[in-house]
N, C-alpha and C. Protein backbone atom coordinates (compact mmCIF):
# COMPACT_ATOMS: atom_id res chain seq x y z
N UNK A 1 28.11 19.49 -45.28
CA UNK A 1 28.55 20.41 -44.25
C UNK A 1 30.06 20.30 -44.11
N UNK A 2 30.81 21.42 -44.04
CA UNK A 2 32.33 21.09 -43.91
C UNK A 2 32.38 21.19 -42.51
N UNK A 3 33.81 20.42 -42.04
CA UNK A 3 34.01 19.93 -41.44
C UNK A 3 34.23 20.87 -39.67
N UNK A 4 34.72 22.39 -40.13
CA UNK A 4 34.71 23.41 -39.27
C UNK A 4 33.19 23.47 -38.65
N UNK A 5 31.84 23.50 -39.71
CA UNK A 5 30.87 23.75 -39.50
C UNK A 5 30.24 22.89 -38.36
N UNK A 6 31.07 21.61 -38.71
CA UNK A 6 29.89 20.54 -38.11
C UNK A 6 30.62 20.92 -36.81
N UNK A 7 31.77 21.20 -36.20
CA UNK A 7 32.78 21.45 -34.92
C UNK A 7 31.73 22.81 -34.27
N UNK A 8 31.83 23.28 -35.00
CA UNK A 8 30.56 24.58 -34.50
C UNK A 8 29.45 24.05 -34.02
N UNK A 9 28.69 23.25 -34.71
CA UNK A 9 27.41 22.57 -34.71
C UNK A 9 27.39 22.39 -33.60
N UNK A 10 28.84 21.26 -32.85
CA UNK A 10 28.52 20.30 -32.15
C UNK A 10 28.51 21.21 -30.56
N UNK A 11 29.77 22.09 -30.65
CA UNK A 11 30.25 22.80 -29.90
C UNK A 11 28.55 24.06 -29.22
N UNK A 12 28.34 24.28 -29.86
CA UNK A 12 27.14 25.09 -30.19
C UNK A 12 25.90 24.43 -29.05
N UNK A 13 25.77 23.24 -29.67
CA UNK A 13 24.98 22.15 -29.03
C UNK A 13 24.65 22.00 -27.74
N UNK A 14 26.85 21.47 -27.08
CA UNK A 14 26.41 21.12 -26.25
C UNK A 14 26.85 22.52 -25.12
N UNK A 15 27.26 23.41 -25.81
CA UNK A 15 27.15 24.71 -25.12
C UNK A 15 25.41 24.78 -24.71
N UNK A 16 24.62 24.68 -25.71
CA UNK A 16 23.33 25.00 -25.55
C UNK A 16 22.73 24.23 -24.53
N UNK A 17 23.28 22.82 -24.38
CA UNK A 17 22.67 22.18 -23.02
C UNK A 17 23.15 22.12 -21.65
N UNK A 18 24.04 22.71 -21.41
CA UNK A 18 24.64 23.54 -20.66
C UNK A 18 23.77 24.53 -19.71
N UNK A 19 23.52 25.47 -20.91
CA UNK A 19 22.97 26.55 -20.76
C UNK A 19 21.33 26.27 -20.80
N UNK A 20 21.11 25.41 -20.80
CA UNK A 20 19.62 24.55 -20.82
C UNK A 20 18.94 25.34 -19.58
N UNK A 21 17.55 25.61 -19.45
CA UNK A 21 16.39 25.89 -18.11
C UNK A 21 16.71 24.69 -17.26
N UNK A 22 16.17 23.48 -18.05
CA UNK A 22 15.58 22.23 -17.01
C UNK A 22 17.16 22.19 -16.25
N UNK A 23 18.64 21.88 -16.99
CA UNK A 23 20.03 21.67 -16.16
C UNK A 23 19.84 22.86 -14.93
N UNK A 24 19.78 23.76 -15.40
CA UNK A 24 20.20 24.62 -14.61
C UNK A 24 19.50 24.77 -13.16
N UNK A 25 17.97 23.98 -13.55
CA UNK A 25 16.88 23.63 -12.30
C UNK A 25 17.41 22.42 -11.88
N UNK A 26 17.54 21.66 -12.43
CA UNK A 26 18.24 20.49 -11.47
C UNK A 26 19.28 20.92 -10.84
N UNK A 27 20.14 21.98 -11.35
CA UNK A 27 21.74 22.47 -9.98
C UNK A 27 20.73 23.19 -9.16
N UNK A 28 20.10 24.14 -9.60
CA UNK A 28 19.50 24.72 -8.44
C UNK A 28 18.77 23.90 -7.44
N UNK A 29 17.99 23.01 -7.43
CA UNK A 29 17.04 21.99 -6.90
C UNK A 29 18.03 21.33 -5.75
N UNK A 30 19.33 20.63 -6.49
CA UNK A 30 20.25 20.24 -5.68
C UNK A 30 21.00 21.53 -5.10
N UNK A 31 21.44 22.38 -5.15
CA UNK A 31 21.81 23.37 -4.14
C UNK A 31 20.97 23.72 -3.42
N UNK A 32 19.99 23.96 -3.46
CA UNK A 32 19.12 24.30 -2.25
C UNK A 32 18.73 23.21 -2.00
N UNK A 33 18.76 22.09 -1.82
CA UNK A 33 18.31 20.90 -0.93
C UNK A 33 19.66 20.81 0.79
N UNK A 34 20.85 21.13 -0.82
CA UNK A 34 21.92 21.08 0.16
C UNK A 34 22.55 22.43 1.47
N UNK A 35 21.41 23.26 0.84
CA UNK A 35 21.57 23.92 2.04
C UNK A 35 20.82 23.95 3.34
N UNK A 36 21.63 24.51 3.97
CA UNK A 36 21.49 24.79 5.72
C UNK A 36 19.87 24.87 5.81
N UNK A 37 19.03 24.15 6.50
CA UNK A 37 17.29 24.23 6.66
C UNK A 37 16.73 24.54 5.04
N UNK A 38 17.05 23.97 4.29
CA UNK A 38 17.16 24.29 3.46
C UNK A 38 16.68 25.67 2.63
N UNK A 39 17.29 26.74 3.71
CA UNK A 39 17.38 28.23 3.38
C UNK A 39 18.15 28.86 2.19
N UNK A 40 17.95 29.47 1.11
CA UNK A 40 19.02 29.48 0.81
C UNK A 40 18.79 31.41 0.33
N UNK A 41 20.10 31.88 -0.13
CA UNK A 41 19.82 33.37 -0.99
C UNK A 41 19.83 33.58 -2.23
N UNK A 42 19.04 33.95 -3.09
CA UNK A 42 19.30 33.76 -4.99
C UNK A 42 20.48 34.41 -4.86
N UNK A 43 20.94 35.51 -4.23
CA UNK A 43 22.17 36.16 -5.05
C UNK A 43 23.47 35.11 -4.90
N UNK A 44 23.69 34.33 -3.91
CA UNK A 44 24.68 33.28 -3.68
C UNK A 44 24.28 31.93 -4.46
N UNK A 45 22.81 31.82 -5.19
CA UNK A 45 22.54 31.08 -6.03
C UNK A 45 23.44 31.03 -7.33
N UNK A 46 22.68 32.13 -7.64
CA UNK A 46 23.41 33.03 -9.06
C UNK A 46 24.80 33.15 -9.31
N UNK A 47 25.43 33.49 -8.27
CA UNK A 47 26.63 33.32 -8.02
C UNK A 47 27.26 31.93 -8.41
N UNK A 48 26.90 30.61 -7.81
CA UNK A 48 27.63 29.45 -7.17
C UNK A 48 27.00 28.84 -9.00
N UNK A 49 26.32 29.19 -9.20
CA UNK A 49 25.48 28.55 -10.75
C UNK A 49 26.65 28.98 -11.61
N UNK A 50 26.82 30.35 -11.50
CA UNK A 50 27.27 31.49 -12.81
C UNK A 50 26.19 31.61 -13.48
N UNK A 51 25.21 32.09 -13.02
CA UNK A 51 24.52 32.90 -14.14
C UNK A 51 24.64 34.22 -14.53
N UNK A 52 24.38 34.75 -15.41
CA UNK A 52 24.82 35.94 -15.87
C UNK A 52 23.36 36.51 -15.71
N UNK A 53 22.07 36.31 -16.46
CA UNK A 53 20.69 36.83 -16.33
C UNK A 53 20.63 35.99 -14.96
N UNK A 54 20.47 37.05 -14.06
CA UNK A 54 19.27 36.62 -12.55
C UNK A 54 17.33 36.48 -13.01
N UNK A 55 17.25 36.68 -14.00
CA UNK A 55 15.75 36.42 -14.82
C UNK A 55 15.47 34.85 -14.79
N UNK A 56 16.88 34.32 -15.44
CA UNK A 56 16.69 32.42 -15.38
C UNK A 56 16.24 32.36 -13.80
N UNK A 57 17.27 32.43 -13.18
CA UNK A 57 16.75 32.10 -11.55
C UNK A 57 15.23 32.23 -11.18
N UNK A 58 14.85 33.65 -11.24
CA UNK A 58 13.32 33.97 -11.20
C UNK A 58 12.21 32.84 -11.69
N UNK A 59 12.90 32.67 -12.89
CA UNK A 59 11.86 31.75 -13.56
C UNK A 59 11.83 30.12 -12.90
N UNK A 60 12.73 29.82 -12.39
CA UNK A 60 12.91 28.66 -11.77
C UNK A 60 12.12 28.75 -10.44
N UNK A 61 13.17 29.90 -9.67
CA UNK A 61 11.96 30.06 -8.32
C UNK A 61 10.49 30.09 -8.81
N UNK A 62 9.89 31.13 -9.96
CA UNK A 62 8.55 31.46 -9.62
C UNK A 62 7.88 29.89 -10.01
N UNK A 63 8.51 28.79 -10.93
CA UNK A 63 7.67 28.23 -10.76
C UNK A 63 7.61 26.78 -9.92
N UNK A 64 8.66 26.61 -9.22
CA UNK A 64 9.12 25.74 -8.06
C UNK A 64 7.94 26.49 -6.77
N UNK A 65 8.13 27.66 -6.71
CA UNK A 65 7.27 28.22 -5.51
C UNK A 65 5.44 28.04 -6.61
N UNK A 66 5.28 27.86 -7.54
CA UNK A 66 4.14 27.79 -8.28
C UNK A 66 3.49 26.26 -7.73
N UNK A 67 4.26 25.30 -8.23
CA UNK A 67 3.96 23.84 -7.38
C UNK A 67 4.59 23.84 -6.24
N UNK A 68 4.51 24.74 -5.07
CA UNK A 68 4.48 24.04 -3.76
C UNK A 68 5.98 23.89 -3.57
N UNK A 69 6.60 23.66 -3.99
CA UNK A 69 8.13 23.06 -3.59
C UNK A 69 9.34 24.21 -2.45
N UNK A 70 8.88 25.14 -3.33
CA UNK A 70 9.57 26.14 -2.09
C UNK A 70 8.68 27.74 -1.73
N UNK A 71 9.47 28.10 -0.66
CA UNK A 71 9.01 29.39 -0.17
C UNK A 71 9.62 30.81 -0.31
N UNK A 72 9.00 31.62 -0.21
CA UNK A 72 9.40 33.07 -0.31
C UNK A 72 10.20 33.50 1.07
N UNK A 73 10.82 33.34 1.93
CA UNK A 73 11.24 33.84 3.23
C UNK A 73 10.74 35.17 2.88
N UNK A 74 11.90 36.26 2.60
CA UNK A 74 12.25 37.58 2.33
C UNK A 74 11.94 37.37 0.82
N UNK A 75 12.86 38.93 0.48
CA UNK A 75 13.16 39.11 -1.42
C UNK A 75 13.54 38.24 -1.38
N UNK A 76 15.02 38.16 -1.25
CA UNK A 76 15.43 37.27 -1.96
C UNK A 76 15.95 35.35 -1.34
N UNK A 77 14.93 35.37 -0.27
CA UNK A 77 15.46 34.22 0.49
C UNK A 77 14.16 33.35 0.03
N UNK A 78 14.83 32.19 -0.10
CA UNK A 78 13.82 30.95 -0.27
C UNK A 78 13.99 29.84 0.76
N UNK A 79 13.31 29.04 1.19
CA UNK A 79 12.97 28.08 1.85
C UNK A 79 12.59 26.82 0.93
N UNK A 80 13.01 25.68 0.80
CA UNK A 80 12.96 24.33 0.20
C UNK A 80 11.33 24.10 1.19
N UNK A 81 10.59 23.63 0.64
CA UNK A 81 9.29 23.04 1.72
C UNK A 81 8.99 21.60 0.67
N UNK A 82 9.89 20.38 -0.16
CA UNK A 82 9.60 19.81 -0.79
C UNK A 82 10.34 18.83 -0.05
N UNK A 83 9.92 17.27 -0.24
CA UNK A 83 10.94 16.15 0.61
C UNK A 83 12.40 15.86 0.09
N UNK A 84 13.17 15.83 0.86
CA UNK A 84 14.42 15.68 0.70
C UNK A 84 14.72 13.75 0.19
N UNK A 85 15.72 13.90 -0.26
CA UNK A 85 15.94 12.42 -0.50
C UNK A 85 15.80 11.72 0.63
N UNK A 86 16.32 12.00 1.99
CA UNK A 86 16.94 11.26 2.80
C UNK A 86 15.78 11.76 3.85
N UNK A 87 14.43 12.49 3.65
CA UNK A 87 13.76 12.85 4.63
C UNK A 87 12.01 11.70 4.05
N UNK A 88 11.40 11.49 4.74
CA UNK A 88 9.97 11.03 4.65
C UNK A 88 8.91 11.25 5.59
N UNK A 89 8.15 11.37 5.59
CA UNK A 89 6.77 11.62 6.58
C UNK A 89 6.52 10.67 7.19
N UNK A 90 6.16 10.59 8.45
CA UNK A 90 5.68 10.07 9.21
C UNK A 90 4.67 8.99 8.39
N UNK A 91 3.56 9.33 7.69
CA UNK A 91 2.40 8.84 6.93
C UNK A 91 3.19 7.78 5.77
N UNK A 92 4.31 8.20 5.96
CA UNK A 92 4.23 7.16 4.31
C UNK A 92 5.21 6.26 5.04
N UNK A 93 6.28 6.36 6.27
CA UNK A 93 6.59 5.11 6.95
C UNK A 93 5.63 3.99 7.37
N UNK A 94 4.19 4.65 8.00
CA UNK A 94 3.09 3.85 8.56
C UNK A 94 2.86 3.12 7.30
N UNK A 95 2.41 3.64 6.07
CA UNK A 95 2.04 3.00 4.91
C UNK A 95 3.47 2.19 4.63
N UNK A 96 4.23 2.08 4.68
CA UNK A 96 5.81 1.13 4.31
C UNK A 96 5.08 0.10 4.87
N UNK A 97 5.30 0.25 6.13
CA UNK A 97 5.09 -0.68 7.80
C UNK A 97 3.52 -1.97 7.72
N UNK A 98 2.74 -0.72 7.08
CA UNK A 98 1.64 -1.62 6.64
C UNK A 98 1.95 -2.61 5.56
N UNK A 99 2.25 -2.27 4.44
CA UNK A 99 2.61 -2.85 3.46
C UNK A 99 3.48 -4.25 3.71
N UNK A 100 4.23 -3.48 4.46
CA UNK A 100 5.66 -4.99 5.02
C UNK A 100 4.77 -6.09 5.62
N UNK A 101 3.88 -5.54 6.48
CA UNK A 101 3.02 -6.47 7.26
C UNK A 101 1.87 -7.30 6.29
N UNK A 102 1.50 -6.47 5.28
CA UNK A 102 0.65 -7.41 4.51
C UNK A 102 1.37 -8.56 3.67
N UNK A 103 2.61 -8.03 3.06
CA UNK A 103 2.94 -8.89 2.21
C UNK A 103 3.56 -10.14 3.54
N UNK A 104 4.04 -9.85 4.39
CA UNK A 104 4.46 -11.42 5.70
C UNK A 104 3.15 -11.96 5.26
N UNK A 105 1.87 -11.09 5.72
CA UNK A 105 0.48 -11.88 5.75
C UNK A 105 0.21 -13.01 4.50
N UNK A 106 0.48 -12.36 4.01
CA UNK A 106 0.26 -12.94 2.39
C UNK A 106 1.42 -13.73 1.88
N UNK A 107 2.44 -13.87 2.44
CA UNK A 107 3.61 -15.04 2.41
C UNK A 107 3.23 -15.86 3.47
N UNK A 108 2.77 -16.07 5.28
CA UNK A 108 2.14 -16.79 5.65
C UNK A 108 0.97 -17.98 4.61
N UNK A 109 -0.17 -16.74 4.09
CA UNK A 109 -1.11 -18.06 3.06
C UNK A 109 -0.72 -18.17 2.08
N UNK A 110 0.84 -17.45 1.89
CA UNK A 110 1.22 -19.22 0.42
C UNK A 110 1.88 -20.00 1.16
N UNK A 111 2.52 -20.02 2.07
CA UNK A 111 2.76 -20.98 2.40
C UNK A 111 1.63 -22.10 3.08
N UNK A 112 1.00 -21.66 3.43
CA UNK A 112 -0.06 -22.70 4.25
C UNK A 112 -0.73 -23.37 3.36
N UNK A 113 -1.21 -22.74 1.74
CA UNK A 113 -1.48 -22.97 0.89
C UNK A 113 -0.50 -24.27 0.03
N UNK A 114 0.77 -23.87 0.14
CA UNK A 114 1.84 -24.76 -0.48
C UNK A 114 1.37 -25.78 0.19
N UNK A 115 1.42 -25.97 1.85
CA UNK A 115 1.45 -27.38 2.58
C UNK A 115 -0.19 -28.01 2.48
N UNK A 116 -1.12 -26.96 2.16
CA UNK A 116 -1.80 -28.00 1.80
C UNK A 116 -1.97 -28.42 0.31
N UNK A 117 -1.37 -28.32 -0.27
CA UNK A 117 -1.31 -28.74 -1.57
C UNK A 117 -0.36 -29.60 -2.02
N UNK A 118 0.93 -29.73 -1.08
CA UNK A 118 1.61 -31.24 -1.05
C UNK A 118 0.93 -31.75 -0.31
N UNK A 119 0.09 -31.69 0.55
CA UNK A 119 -0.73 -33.12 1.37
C UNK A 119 -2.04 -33.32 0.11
N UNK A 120 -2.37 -32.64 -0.50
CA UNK A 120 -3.38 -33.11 -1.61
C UNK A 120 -2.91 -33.74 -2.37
N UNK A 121 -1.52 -33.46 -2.78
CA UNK A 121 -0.68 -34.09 -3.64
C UNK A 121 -0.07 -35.44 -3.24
N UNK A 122 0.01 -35.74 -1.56
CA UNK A 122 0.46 -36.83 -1.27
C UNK A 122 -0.74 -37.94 -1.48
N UNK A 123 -1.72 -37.40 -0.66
CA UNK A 123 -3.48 -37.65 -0.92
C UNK A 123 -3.57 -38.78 -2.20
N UNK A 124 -3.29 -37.53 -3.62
CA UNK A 124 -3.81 -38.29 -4.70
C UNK A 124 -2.73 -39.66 -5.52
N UNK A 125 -1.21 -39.22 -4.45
CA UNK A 125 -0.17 -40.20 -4.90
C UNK A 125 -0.77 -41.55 -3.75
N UNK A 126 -0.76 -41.32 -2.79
CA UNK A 126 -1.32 -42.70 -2.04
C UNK A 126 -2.94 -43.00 -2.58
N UNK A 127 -3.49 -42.37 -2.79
CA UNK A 127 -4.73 -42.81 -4.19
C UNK A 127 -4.58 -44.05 -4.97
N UNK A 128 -3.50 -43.29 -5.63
CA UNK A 128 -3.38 -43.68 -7.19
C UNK A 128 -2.49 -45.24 -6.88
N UNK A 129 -1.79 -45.22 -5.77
CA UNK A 129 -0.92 -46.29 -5.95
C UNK A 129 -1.80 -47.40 -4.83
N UNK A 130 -3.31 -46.90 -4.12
CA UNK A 130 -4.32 -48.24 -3.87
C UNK A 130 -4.79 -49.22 -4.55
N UNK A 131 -4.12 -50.33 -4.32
CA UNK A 131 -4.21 -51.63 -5.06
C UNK A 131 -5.98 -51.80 -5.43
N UNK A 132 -6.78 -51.80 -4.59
CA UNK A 132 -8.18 -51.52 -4.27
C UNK A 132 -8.61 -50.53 -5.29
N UNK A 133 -8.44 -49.48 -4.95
CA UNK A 133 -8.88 -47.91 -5.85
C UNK A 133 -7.76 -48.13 -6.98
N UNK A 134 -7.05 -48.90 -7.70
CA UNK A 134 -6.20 -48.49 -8.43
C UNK A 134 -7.04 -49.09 -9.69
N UNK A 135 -7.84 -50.25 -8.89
CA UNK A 135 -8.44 -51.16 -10.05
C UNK A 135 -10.38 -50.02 -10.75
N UNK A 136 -10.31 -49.07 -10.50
CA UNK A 136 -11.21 -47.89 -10.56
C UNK A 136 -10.52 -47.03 -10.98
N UNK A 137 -10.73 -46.43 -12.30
CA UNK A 137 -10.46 -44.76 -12.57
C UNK A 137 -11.40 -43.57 -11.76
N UNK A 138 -10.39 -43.16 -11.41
CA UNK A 138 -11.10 -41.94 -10.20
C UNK A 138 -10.89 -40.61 -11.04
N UNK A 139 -11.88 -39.18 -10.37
CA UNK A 139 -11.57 -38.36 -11.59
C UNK A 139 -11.53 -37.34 -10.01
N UNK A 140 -10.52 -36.39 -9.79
CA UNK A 140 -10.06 -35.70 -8.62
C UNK A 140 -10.59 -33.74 -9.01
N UNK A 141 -11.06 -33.46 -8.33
CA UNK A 141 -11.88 -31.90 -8.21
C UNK A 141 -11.68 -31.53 -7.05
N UNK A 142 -11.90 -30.13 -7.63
CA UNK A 142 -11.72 -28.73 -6.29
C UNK A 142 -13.13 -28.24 -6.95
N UNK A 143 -14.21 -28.11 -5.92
CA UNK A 143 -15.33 -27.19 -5.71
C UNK A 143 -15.39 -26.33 -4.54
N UNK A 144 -16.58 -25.34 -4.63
CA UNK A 144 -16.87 -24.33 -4.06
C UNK A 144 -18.66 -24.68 -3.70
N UNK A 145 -19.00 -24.15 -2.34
CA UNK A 145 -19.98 -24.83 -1.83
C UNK A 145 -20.33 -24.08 -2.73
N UNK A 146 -20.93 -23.32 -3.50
CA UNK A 146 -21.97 -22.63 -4.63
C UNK A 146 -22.02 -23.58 -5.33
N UNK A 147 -21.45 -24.42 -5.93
CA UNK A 147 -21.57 -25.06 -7.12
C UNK A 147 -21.71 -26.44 -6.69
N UNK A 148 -21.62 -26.72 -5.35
CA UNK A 148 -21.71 -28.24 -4.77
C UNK A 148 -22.83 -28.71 -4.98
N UNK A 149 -23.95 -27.88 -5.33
CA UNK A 149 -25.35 -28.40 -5.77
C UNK A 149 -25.45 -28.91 -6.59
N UNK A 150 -24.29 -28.44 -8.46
CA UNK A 150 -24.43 -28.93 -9.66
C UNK A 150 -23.84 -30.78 -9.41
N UNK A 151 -23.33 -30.95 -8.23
CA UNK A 151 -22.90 -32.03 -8.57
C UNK A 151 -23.44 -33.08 -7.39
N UNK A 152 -24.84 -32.88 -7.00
CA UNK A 152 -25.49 -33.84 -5.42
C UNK A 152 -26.39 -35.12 -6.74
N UNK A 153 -26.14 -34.60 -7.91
CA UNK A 153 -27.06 -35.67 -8.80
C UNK A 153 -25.89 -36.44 -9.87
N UNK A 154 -26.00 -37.83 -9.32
CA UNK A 154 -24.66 -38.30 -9.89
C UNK A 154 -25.24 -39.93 -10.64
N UNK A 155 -24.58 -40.21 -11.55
CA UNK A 155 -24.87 -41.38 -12.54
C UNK A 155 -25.04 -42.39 -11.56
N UNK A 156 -25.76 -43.75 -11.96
CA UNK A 156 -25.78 -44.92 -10.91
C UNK A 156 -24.69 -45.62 -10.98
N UNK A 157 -24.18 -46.12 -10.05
CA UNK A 157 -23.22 -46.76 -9.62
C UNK A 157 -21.89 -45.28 -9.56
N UNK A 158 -22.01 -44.37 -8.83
CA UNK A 158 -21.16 -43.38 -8.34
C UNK A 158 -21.20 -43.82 -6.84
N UNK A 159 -19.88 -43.66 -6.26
CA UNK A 159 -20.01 -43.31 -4.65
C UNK A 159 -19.10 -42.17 -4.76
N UNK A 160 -19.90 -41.30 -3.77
CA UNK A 160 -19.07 -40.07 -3.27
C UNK A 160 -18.49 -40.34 -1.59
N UNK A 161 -16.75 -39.85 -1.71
CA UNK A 161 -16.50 -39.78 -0.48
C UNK A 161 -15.76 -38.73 -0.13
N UNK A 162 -16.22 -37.73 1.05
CA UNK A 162 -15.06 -36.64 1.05
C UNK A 162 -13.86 -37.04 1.45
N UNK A 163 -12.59 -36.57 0.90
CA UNK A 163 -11.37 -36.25 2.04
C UNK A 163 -11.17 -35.88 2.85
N UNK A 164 -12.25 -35.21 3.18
CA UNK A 164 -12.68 -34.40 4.43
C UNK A 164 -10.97 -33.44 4.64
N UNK A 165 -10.61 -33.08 3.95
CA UNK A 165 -9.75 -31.62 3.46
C UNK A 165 -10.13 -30.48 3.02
N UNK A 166 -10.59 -29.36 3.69
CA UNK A 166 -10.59 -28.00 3.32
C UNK A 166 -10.08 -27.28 3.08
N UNK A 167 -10.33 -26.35 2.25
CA UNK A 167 -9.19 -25.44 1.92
C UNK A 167 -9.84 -24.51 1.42
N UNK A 168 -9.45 -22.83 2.08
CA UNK A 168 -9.49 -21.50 2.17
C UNK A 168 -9.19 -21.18 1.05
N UNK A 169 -9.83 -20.66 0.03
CA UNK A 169 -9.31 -19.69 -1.19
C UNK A 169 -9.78 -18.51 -1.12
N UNK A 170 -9.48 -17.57 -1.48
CA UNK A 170 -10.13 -16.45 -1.45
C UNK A 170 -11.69 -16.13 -0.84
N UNK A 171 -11.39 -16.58 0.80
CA UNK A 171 -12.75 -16.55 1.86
C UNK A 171 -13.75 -17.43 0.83
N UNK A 172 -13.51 -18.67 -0.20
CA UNK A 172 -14.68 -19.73 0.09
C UNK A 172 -13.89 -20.58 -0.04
N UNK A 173 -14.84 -21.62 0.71
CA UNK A 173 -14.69 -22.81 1.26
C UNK A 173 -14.63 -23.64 0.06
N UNK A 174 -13.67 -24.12 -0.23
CA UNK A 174 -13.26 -25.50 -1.10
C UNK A 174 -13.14 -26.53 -0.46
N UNK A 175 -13.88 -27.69 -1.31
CA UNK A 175 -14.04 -28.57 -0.80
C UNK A 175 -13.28 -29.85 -1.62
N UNK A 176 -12.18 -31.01 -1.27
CA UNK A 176 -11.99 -31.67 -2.45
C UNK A 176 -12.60 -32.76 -2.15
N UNK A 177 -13.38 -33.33 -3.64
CA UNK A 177 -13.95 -34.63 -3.76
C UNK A 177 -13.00 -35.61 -4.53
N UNK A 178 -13.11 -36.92 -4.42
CA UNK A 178 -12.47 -37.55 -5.44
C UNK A 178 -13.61 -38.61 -5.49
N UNK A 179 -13.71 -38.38 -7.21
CA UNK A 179 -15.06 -39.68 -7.66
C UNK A 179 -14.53 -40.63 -8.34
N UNK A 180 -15.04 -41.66 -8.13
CA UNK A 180 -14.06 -43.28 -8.11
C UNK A 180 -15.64 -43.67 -8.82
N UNK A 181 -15.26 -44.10 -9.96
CA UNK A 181 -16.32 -44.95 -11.01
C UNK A 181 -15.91 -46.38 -10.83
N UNK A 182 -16.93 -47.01 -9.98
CA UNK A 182 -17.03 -48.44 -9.00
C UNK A 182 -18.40 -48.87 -9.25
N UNK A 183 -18.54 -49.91 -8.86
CA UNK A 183 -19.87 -50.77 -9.09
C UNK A 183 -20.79 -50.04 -7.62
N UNK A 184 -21.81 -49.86 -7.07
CA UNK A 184 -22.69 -49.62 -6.36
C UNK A 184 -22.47 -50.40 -5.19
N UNK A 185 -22.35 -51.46 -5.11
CA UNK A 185 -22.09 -52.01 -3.94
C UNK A 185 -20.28 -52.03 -3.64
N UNK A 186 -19.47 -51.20 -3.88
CA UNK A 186 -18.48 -51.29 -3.69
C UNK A 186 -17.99 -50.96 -2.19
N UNK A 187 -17.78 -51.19 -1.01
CA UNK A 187 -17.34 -50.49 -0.36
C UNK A 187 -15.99 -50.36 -0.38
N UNK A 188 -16.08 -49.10 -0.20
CA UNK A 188 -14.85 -47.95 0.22
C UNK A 188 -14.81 -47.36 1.68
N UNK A 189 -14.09 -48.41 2.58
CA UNK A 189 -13.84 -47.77 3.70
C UNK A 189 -12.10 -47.28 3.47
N UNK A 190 -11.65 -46.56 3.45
CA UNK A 190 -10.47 -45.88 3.73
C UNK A 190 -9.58 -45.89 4.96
């Protein structure tokens, strides 16, 4: 391609996107947002655009007024009926408002969650460092009363003792055990 051609090409181009439908709906979209109630007149449209065919315009209105977005006043008057940047409904603040409030809710139980999980964590560090229990390998679990049944049948010489620590997970009850492999007569008072 010589070199005039490709200057045409380019020129050509971005003349053509310029002159683009979708550009020309986005100026329009933003001019009538920015007008007064957002009323506006195609012929001062057409005008403030430069369009030469008032047909483009048509086609923009008919299908902006096709999805809902604007209205017919008169001939040639339209009405914006679509949300403005800076405007929102009543309904979708309440839904914000809710939202804000769930996620506090739900930053409340991690945190409550965090603190009990450094006291489990302190739990299994003062455990581990019982001169008594240190001389026993202990094996440390989180159950759920559903499954507390698989484990009421335990090898001889097991003692079970709770921590008597609960903890809320997703509405069931967790329970932590810690099993200390000890002789049968061991007592474990704590």
């Amino acid at each position: 391609m010589e070199p005039e051609t490709m200057a045409e090409s380019a020129r050509s181009t971005s003349s053509r996107h310029e002159k683009s439908l979708g550009l020309l709906t986005m100026k329009f979209v933003s001019l009538i947002q920015e007008a007064k109630d957002g009323v506006l007149d195609l012929k001062v449209a057409a005008d403030s655009l430069a369009v030469r065919q008032k047909r483009r315009i048509y086609d923009i209105t008919n299908v902006l007024e096709g999805v809902g977005l604007i209205e017919k006043k008169n001939k040639n008057i339209i009405q914006w009926r679509g949300e403005n940047a800076c405007s929102q409904t009543q309904e979708v603040l309440e839904q914000v408002e809710r939202l804000k409030a769930q996620i506090s809710e739900l930053d409340a139980q991690e945190r409550e969650l965090d603190n009990q999980k450094a006291l489990l964590e302190d739990s299994i560090k003062h455990l581990s460092h019982d001169p008594i229990a240190d001389t026993y390998p202990f094996m440390f679990s989180f159950i759920t009363i559903k499954t507390l049944s698989f484990y009421y049948y335990f090898p001889s010489g097991f003692i079970l003792r709770s921590c008597s620590l609960f903890i809320l997970c997703n509405s069931v009850l967790c329970l932590c055990f810690i099993f200390l492999f000890a002789p049968l007569l061991f007592n474990f008072t704590g």
